[in-house]
N, C-alpha and C. Protein backbone atom coordinates (compact mmCIF):
# COMPACT_ATOMS: atom_id res chain seq x y z
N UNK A 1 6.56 -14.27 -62.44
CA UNK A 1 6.09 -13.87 -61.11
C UNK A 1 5.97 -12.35 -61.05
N UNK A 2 5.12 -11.48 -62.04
CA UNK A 2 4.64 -10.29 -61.71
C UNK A 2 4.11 -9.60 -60.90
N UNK A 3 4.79 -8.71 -60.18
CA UNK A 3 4.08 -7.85 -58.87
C UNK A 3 3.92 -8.73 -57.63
N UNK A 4 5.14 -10.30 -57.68
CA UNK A 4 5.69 -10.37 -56.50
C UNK A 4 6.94 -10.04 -56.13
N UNK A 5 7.33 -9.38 -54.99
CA UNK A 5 8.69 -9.51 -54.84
C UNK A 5 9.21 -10.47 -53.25
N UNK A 6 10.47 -10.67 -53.44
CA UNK A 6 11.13 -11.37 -52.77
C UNK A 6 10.20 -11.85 -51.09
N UNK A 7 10.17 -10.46 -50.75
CA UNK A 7 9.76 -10.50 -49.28
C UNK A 7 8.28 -10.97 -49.00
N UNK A 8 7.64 -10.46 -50.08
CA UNK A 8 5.93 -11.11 -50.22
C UNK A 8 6.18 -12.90 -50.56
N UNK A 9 7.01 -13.47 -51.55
CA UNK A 9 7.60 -15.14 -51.25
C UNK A 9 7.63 -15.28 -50.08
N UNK A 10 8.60 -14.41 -49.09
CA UNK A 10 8.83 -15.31 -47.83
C UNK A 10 7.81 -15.18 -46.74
N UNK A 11 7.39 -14.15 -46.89
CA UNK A 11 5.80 -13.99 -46.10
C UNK A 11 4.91 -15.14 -46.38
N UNK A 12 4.60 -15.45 -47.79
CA UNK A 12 3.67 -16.92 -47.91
C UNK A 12 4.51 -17.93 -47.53
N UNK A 13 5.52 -17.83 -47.73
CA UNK A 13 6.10 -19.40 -47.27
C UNK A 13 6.28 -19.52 -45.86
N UNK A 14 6.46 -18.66 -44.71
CA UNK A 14 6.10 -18.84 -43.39
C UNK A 14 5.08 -18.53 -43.34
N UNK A 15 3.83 -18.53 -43.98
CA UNK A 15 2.50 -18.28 -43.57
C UNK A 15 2.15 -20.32 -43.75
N UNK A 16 2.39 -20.75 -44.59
CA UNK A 16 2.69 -21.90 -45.34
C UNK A 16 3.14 -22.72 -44.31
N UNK A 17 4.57 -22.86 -43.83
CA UNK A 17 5.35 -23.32 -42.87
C UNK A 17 4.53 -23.44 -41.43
N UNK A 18 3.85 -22.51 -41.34
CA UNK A 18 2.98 -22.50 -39.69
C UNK A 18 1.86 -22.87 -40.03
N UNK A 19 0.71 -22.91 -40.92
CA UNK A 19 -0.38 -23.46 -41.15
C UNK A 19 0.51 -24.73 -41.28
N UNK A 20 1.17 -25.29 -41.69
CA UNK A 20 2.05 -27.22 -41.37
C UNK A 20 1.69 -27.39 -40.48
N UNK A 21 2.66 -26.23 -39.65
CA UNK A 21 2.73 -26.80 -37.99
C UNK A 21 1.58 -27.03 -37.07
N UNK A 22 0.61 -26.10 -37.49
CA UNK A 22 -0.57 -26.06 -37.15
C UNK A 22 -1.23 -27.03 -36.79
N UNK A 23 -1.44 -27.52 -38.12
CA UNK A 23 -1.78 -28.64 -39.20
C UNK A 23 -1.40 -30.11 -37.91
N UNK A 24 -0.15 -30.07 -37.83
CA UNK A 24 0.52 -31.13 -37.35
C UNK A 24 -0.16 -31.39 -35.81
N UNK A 25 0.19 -30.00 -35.07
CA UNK A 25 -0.13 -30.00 -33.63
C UNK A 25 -1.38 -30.49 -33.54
N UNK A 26 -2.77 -30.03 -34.52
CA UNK A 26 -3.54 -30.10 -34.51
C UNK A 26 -4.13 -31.85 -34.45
N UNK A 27 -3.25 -32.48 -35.44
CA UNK A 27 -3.11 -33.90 -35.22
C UNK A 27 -2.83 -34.67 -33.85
N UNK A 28 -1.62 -34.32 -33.49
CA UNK A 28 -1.19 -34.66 -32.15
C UNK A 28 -2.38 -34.74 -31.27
N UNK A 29 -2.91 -33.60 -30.84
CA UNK A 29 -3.48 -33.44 -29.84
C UNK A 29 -4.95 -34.28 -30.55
N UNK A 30 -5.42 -34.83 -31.68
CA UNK A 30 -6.79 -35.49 -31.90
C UNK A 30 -6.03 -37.06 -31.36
N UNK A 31 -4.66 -37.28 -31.72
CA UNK A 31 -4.31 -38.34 -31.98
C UNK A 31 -4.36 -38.92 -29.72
N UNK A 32 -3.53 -37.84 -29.49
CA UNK A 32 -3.21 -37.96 -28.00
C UNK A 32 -5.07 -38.39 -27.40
N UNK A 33 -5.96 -37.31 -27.82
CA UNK A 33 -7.47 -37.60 -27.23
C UNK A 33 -7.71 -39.23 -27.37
N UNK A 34 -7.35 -39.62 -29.00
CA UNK A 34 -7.79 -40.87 -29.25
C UNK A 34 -7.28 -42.14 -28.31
N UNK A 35 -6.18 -41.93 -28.21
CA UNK A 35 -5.42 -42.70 -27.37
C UNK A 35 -5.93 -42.81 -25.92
N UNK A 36 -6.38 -41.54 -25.42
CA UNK A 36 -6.90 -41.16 -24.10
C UNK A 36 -8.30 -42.00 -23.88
N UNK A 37 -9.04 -41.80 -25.03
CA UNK A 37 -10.49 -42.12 -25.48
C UNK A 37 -10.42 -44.06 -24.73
N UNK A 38 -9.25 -44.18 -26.05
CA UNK A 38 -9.11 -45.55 -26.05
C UNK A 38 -8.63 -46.97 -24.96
N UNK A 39 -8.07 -45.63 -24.26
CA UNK A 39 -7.45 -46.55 -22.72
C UNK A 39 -8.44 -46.38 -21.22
N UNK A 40 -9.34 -45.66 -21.40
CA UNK A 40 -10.22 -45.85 -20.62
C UNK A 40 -11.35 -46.90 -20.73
């Protein structure tokens, strides 16, 4: 791992960690529409 250090790891890995969450919320809320879609 040349010309990374420690703090540049943890910078990608909460860059990493929130594109998830993102990721996730982003689901929820298609999943919640679908549901919405679907009961009308």
């Amino acid at each position: 791992m040349v010309g990374l250090d420690w703090d540049t790891v943890g910078c990608a890995v909460d860059m990493v960690g929130r594109l998830k969450d993102m990721i996730g919320l982003a689901r929820d809320m298609i999943g919640l529409g679908e549901n919405m879609v679907g009961y009308t």
